[in-house]
C-alpha atoms as a PDB file:
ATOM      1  CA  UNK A   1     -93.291 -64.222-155.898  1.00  0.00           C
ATOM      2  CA  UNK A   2     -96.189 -62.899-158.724  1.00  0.00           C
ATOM      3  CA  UNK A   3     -94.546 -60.274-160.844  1.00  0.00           C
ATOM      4  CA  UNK A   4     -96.502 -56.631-160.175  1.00  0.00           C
ATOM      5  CA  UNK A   5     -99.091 -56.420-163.142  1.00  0.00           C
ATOM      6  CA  UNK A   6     -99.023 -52.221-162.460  1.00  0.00           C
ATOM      7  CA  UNK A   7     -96.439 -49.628-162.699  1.00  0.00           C
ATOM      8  CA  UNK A   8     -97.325 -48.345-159.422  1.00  0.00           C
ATOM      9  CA  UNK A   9     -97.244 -51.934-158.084  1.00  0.00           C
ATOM     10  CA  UNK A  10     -93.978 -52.392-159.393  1.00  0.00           C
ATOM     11  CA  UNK A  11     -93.096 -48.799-158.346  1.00  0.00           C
ATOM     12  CA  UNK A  12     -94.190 -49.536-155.003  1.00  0.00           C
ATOM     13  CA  UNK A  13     -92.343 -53.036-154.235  1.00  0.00           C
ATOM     14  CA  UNK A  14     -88.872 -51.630-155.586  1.00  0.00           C
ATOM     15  CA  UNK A  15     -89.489 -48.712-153.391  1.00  0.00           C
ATOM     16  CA  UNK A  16     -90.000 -50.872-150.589  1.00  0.00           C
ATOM     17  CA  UNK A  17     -87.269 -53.368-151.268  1.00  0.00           C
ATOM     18  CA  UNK A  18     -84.600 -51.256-152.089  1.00  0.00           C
ATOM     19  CA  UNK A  19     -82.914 -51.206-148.794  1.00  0.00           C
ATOM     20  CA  UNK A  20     -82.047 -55.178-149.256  1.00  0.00           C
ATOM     21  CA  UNK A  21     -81.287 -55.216-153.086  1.00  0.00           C
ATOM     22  CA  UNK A  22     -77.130 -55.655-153.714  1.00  0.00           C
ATOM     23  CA  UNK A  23     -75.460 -52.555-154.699  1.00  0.00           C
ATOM     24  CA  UNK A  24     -75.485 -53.236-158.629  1.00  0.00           C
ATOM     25  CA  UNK A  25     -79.790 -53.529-158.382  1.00  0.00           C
ATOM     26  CA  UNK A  26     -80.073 -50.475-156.286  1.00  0.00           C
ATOM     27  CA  UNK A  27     -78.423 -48.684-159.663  1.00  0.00           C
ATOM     28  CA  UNK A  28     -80.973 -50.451-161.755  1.00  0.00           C
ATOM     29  CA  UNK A  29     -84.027 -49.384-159.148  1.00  0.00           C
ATOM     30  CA  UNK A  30     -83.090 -45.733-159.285  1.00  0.00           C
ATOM     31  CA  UNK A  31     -82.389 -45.537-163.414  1.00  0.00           C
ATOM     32  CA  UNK A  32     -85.950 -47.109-163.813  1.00  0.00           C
ATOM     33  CA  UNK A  33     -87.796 -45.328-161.552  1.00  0.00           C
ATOM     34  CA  UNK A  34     -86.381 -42.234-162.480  1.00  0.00           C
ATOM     35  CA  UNK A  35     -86.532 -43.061-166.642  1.00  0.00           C
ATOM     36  CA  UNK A  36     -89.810 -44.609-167.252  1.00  0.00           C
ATOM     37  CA  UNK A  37     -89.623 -43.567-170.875  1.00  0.00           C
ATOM     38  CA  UNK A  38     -86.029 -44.939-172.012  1.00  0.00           C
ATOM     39  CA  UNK A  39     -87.271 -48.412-170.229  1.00  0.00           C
ATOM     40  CA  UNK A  40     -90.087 -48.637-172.286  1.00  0.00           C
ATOM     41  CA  UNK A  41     -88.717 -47.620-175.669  1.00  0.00           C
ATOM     42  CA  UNK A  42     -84.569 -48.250-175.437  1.00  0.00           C
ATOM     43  CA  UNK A  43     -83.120 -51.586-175.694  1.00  0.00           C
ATOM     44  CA  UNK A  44     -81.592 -53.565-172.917  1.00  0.00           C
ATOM     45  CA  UNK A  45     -78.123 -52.862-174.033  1.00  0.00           C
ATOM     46  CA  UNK A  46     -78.500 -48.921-174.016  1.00  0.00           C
ATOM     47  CA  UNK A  47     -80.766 -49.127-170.730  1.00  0.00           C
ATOM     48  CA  UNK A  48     -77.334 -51.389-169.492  1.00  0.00           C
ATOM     49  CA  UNK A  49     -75.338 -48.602-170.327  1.00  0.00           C
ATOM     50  CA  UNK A  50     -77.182 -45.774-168.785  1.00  0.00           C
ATOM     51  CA  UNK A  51     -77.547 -47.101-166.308  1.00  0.00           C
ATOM     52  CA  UNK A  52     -73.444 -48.306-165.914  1.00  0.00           C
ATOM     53  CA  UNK A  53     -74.402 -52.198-165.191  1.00  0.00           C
ATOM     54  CA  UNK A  54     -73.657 -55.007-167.216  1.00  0.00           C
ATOM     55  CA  UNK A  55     -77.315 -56.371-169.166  1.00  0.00           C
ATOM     56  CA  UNK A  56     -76.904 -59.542-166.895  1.00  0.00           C
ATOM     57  CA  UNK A  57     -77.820 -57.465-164.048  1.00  0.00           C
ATOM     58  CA  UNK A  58     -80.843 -56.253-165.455  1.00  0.00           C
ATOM     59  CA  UNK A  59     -82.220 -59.280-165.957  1.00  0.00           C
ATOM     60  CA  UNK A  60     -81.161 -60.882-162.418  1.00  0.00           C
ATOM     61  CA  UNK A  61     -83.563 -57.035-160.875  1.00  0.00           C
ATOM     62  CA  UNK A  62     -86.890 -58.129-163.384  1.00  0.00           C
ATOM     63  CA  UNK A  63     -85.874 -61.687-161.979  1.00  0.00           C
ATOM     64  CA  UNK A  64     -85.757 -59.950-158.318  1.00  0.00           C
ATOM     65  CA  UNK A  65     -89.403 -58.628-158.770  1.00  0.00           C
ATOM     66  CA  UNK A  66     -90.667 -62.057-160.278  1.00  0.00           C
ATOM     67  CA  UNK A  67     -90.820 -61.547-164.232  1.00  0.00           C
ATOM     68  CA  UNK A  68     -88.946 -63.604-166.827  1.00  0.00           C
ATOM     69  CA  UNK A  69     -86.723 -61.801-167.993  1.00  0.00           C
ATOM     70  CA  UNK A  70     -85.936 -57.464-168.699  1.00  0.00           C
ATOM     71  CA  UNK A  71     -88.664 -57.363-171.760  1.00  0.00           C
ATOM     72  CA  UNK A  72     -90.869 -59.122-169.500  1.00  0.00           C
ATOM     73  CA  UNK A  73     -90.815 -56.121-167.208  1.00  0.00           C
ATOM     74  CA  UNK A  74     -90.038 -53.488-170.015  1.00  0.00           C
ATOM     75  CA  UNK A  75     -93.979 -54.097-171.054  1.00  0.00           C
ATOM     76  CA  UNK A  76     -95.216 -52.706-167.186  1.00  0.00           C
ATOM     77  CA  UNK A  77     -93.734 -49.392-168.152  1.00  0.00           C
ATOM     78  CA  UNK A  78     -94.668 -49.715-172.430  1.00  0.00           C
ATOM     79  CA  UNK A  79     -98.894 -50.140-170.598  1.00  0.00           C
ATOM     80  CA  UNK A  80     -98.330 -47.261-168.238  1.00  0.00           C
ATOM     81  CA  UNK A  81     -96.539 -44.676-170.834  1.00  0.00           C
ATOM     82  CA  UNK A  82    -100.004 -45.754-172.645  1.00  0.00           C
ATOM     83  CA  UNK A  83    -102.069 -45.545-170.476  1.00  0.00           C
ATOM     84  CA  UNK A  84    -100.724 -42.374-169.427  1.00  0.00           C
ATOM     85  CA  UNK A  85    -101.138 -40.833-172.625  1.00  0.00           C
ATOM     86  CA  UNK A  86    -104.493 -39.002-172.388  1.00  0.00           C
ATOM     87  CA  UNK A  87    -104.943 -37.951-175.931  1.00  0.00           C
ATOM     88  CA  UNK A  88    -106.581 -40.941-177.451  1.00  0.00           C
ATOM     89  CA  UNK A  89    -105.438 -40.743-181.158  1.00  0.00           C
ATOM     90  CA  UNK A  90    -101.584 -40.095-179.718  1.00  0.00           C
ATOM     91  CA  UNK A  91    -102.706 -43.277-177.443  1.00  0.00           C
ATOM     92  CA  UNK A  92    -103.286 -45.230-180.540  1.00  0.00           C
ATOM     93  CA  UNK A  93    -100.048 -44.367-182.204  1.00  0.00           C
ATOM     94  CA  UNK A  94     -97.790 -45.339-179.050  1.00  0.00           C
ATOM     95  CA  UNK A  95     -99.326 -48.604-179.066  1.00  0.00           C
ATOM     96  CA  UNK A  96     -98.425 -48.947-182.626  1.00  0.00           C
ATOM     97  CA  UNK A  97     -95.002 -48.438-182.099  1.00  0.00           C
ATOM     98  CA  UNK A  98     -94.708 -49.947-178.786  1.00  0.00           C
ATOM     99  CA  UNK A  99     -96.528 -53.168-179.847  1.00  0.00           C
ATOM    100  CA  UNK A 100     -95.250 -55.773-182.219  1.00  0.00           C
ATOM    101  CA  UNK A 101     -98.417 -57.523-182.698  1.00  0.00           C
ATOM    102  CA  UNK A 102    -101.119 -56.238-185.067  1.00  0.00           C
ATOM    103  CA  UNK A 103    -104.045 -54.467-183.592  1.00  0.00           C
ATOM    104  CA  UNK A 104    -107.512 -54.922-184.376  1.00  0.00           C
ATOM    105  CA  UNK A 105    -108.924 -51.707-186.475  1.00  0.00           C
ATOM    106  CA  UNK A 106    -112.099 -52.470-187.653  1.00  0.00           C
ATOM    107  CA  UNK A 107    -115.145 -51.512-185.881  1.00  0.00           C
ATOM    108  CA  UNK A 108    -116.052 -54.926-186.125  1.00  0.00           C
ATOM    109  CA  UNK A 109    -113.226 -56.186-184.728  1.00  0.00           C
ATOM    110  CA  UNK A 110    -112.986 -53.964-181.856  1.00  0.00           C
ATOM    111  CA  UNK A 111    -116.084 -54.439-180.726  1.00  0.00           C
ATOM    112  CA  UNK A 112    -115.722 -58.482-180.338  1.00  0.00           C
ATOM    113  CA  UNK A 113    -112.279 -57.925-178.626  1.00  0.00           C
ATOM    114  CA  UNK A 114    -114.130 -55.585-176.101  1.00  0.00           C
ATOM    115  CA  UNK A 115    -117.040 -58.396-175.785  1.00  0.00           C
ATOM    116  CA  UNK A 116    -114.468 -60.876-175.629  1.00  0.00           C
ATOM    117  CA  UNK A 117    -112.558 -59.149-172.766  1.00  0.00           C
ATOM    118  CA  UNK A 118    -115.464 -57.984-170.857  1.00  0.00           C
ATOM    119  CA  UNK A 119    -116.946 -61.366-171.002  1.00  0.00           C
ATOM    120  CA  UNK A 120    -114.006 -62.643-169.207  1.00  0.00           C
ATOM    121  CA  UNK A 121    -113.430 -59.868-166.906  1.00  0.00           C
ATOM    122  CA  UNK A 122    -117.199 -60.074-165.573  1.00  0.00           C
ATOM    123  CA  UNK A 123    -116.586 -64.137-164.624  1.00  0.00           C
ATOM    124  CA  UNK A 124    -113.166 -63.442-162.791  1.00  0.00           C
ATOM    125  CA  UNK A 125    -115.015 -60.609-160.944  1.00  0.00           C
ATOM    126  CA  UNK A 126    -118.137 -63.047-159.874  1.00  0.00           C
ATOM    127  CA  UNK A 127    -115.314 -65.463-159.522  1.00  0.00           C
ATOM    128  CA  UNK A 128    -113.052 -63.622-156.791  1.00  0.00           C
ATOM    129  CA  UNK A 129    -115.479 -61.660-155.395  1.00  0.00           C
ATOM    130  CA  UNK A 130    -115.785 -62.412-151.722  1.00  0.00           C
ATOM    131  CA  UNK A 131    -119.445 -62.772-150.621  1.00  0.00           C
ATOM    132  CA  UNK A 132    -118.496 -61.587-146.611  1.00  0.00           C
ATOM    133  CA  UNK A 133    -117.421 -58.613-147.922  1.00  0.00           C
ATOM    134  CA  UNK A 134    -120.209 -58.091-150.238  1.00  0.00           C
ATOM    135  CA  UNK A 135    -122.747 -58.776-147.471  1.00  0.00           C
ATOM    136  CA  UNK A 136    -120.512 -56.100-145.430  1.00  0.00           C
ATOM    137  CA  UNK A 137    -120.563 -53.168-148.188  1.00  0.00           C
ATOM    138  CA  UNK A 138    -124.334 -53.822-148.374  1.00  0.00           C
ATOM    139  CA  UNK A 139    -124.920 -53.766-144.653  1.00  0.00           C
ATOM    140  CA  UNK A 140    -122.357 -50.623-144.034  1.00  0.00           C
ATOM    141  CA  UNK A 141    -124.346 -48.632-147.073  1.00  0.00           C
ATOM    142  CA  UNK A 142    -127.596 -49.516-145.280  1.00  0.00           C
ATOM    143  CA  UNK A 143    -126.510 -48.273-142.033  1.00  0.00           C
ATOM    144  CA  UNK A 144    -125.154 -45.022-143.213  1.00  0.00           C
ATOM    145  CA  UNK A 145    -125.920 -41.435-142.045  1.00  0.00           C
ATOM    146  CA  UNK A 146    -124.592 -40.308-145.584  1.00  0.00           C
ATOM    147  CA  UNK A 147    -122.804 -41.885-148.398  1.00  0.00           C
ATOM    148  CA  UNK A 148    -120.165 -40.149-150.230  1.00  0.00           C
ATOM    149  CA  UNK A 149    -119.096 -41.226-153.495  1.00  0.00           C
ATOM    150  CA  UNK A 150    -115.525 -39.934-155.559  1.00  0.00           C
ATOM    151  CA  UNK A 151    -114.565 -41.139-158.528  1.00  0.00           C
ATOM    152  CA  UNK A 152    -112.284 -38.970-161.041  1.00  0.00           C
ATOM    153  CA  UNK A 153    -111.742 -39.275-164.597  1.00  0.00           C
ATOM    154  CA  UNK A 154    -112.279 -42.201-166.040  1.00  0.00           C
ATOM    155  CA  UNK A 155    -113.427 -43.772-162.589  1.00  0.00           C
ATOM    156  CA  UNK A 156    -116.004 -40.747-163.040  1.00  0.00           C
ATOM    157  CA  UNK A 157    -118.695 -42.516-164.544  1.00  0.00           C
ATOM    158  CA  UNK A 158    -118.905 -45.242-162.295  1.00  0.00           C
ATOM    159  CA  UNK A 159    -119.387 -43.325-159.410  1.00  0.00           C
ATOM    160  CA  UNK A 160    -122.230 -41.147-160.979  1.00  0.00           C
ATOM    161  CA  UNK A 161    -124.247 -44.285-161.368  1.00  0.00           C
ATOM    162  CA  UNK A 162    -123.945 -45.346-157.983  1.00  0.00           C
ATOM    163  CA  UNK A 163    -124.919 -41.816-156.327  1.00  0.00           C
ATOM    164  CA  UNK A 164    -127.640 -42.395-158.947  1.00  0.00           C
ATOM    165  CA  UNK A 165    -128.604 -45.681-157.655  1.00  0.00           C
ATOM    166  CA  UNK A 166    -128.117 -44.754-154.163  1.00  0.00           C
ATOM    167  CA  UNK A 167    -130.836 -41.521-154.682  1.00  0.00           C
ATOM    168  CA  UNK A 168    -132.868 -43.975-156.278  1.00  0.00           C
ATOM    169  CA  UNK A 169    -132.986 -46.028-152.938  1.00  0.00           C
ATOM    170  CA  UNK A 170    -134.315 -42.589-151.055  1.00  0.00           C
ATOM    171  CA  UNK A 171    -130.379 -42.686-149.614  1.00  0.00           C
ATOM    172  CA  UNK A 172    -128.740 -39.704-148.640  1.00  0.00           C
ATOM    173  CA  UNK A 173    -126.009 -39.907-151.476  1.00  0.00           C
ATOM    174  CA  UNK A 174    -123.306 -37.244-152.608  1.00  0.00           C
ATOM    175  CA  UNK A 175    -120.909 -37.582-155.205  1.00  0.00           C
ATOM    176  CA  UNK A 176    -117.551 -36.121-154.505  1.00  0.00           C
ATOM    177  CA  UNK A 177    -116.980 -33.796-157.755  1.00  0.00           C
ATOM    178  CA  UNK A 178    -115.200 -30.856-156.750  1.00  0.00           C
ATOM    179  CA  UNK A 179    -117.366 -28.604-158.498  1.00  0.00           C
ATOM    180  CA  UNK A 180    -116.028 -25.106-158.546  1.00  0.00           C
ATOM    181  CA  UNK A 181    -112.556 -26.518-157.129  1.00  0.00           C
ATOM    182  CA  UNK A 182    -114.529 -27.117-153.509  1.00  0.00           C
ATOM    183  CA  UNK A 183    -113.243 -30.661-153.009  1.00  0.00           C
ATOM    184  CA  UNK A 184    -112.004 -29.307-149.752  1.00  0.00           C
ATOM    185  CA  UNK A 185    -115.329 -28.071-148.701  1.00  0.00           C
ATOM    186  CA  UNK A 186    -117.174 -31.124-149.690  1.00  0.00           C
ATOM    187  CA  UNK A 187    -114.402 -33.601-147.953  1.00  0.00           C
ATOM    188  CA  UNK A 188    -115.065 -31.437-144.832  1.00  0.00           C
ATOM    189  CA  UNK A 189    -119.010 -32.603-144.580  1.00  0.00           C
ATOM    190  CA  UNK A 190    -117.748 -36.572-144.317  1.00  0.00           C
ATOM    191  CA  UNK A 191    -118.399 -37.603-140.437  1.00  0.00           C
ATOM    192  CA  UNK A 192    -117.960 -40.961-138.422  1.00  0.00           C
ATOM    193  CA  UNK A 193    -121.707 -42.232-139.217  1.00  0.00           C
ATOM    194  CA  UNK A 194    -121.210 -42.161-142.919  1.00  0.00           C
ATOM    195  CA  UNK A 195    -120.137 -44.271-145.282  1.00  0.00           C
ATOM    196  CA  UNK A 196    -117.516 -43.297-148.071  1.00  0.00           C
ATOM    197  CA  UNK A 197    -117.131 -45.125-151.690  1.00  0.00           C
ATOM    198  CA  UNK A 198    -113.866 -44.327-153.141  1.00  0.00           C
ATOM    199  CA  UNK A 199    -113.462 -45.761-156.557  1.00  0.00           C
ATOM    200  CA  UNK A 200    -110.068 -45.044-158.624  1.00  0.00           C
ATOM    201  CA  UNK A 201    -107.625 -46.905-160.765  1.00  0.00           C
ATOM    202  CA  UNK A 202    -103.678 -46.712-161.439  1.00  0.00           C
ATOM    203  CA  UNK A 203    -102.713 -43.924-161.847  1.00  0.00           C
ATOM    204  CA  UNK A 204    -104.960 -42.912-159.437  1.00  0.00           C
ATOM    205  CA  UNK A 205    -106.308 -39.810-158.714  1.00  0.00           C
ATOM    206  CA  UNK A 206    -105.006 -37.984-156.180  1.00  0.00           C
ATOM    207  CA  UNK A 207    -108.121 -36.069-154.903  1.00  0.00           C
ATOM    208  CA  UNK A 208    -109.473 -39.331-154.485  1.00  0.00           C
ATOM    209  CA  UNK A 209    -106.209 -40.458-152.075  1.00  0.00           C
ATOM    210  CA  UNK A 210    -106.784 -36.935-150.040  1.00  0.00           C
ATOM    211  CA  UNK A 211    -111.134 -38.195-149.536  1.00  0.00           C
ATOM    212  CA  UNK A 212    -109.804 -41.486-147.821  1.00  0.00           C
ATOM    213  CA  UNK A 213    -107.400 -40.018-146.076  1.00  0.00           C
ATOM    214  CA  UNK A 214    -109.997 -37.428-144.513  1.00  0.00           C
ATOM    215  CA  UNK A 215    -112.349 -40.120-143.852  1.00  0.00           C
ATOM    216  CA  UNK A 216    -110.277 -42.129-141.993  1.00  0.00           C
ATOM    217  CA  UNK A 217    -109.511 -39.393-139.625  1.00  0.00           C
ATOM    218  CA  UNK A 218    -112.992 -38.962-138.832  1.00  0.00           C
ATOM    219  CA  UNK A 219    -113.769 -42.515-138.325  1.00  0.00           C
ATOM    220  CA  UNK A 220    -116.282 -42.935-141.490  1.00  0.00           C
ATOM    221  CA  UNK A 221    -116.451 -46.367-143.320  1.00  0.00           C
ATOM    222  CA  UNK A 222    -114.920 -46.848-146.111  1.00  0.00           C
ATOM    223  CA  UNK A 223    -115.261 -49.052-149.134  1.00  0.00           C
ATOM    224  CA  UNK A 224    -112.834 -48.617-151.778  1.00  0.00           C
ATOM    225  CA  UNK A 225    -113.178 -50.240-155.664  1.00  0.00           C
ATOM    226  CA  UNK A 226    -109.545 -50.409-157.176  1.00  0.00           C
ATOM    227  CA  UNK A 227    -107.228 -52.827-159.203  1.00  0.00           C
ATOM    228  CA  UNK A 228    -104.794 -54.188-156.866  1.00  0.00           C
ATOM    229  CA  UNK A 229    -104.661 -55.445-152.975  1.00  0.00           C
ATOM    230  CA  UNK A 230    -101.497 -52.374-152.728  1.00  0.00           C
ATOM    231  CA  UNK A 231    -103.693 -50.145-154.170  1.00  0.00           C
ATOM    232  CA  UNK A 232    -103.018 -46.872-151.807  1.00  0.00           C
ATOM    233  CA  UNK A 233    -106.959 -46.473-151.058  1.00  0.00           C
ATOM    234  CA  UNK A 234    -106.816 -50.384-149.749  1.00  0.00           C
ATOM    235  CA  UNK A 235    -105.141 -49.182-146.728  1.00  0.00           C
ATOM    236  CA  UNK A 236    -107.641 -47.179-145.598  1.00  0.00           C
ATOM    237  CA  UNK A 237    -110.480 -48.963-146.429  1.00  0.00           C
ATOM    238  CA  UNK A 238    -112.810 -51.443-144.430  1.00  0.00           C
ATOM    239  CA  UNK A 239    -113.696 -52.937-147.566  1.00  0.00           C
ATOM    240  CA  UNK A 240    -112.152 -53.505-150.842  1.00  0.00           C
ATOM    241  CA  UNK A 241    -113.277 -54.556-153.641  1.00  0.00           C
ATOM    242  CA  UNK A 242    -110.158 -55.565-156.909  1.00  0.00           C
ATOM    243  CA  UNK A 243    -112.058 -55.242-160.208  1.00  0.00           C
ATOM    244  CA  UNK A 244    -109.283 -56.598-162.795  1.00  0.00           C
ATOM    245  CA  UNK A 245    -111.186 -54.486-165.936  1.00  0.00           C
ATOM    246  CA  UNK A 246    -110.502 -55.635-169.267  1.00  0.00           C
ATOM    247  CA  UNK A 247    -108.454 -54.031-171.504  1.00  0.00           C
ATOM    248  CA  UNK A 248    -108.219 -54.501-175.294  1.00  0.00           C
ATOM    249  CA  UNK A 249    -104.748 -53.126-176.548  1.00  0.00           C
ATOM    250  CA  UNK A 250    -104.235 -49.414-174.697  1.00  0.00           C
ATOM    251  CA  UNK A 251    -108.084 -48.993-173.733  1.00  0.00           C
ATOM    252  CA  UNK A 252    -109.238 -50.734-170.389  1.00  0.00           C
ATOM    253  CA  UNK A 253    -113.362 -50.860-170.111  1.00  0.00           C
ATOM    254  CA  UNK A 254    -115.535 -50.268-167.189  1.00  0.00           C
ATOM    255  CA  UNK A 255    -117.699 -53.129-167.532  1.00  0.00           C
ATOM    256  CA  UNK A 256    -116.674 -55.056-164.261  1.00  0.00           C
ATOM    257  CA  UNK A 257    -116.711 -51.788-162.139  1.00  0.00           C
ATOM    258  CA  UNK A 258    -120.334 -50.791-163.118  1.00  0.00           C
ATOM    259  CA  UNK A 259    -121.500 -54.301-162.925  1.00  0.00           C
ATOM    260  CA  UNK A 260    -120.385 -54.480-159.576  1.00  0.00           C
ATOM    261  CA  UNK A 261    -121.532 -51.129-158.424  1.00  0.00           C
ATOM    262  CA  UNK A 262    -124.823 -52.004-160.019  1.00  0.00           C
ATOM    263  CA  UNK A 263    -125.041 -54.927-157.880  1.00  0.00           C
ATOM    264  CA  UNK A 264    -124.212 -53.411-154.252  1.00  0.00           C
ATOM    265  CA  UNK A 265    -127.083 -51.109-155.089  1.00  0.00           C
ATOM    266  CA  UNK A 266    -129.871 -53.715-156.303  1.00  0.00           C
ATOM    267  CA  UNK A 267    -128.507 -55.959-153.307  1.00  0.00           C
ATOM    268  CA  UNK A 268    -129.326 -53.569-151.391  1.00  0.00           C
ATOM    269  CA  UNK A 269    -132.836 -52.460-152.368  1.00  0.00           C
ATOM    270  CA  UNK A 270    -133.703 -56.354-151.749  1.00  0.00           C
ATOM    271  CA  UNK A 271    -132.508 -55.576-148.336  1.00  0.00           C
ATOM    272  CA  UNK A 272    -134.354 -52.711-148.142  1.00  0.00           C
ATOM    273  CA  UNK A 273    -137.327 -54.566-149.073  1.00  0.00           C
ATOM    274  CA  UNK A 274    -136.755 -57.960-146.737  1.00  0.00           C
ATOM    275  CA  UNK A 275    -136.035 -55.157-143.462  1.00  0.00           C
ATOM    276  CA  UNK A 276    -139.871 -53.827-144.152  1.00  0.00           C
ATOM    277  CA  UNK A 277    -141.181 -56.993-144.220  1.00  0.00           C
ATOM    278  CA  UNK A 278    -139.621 -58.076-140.690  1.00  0.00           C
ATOM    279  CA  UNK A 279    -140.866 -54.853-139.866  1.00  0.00           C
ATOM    280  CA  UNK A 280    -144.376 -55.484-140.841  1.00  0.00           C
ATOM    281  CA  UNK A 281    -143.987 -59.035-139.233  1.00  0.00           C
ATOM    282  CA  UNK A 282    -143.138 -57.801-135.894  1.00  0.00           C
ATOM    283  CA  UNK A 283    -146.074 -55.237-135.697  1.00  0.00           C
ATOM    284  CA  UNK A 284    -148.543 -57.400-136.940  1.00  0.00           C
ATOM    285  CA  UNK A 285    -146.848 -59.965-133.939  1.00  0.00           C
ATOM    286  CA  UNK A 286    -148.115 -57.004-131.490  1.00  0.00           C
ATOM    287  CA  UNK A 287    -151.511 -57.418-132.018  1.00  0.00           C
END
């Protein structure tokens, strides 16, 4: 099996596995779960003894879930303490002394380790991105009485370009902000002839969850844009879309998510344009 790449894939699979892991690995499973922070900074031998199994066994549970070894798995939790970190100056300092390698710091340097990254997240994105289902989003955003759009903090900007996009295409486009704190008011306008676009990464937002849970008990389509097939909005939706962002040490970019956002709506003002023309070619047929 492929080792979880997420903390809340990993989080997720142990959860779900736990009933068949031995005894000793159940012990493990609930001390990591429950101490995210002394996995990511203690050593295996004080994590062993916290826990009250021998180090072996810690190694046979990151073996269980399909890593190498313990540090293998120790680096899921060092990314999400990270990433979790919201200030970004603090964010910069954890990854100092979480990392061993040396960071670029230069604005310089930065900048061509973003390019770098981005480069090679936009060719695994045009790469494993299925064209059915890109035909389907286009179709089910064509055919919609309303689209609404939610995407929260740093999924935020992304979603402001599409309801952007979609006004720009005369479409009937609202993005889910919560303005005011009425994100229960504005979930409560989503009906079974529209179309919802839920975009959020781990750790993702929970507002968002609540939107595609409401919109699947109405009966609306749904397209969600995450990071991972076990991604909680990929069991509601009718469509899913896994953008794999880059990330240059504790930063991850949007560059894959707006490029693919940006193409749903220019693929579908081409189909826009190709339904007037049939249009036109069937009146004209009348006389």
């Amino acid at each position: 099996m492929s080792a979880p790449n997420t903390y809340s894939e990993l989080q997720d699979l142990i959860r779900s596995r736990y009933g068949e892991l031995s005894k000793r690995l159940q012990q493990v499973a609930a001390y990591v779960l429950d101490n995210t922070n002394s996995v990511a900074f203690d050593t295996v031998a004080i994590i062993a003894e916290r826990a009250d199994v021998p180090p072996s066994t810690l190694i046979r549970f990151a073996n269980a879930f399909g890593y190498s070894g313990f540090n293998d798995m120790k680096q899921v939790f060092r990314r999400h303490l990270v990433e979790e970190t919201a200030n970004y100056t603090d964010r910069v300092r954890l990854f100092r002394e979480l990392e061993d390698q040396a960071a670029p710091e230069r604005p310089e340097e930065i900048l061509n380790e973003f390019a770098r990254a981005n480069a090679q997240a936009l060719q695994q994105l045009a790469a494993q991105t299925s064209a059915e289902d890109l035909n389907r989003a286009v179709q089910a955003l064509a055919e919609a009485e309303n689209i609404y759009v939610i995407g929260l903090r740093r999924s935020f900007s992304v979603a402001t370009y599409l309801t952007y996009a979609l006004r720009h295409l005369n479409r009937r486009a609202f993005l889910i902000d919560g303005l005011g704190g009425m994100f229960k008011e504005q979930l409560e306008l989503v009906g079974p002839k529209d179309v919802v676009v839920a975009i959020s990464f781990s750790p993702y937002a929970q507002e968002t969850l609540v939107l595609t849970e409401t919109a699947a008990g109405v009966g609306a389509k749904q397209i969600a844009i995450t990071d991972s097939q076990v991604s909680p909005l990929a069991s509601f939706s009718d469509i899913c879309f896994v953008v794999k962002e880059a990330q240059v040490d504790a930063f991850r970019s949007q560059s894959a998510s707006l490029c693919l956002v940006q193409s749903l709506a220019v693929s579908l003002a081409f189909h826009d344009d190709n339904d007037q023309g049939d249009k036109k070619k069937r009146a004209n047929a009348r006389f």
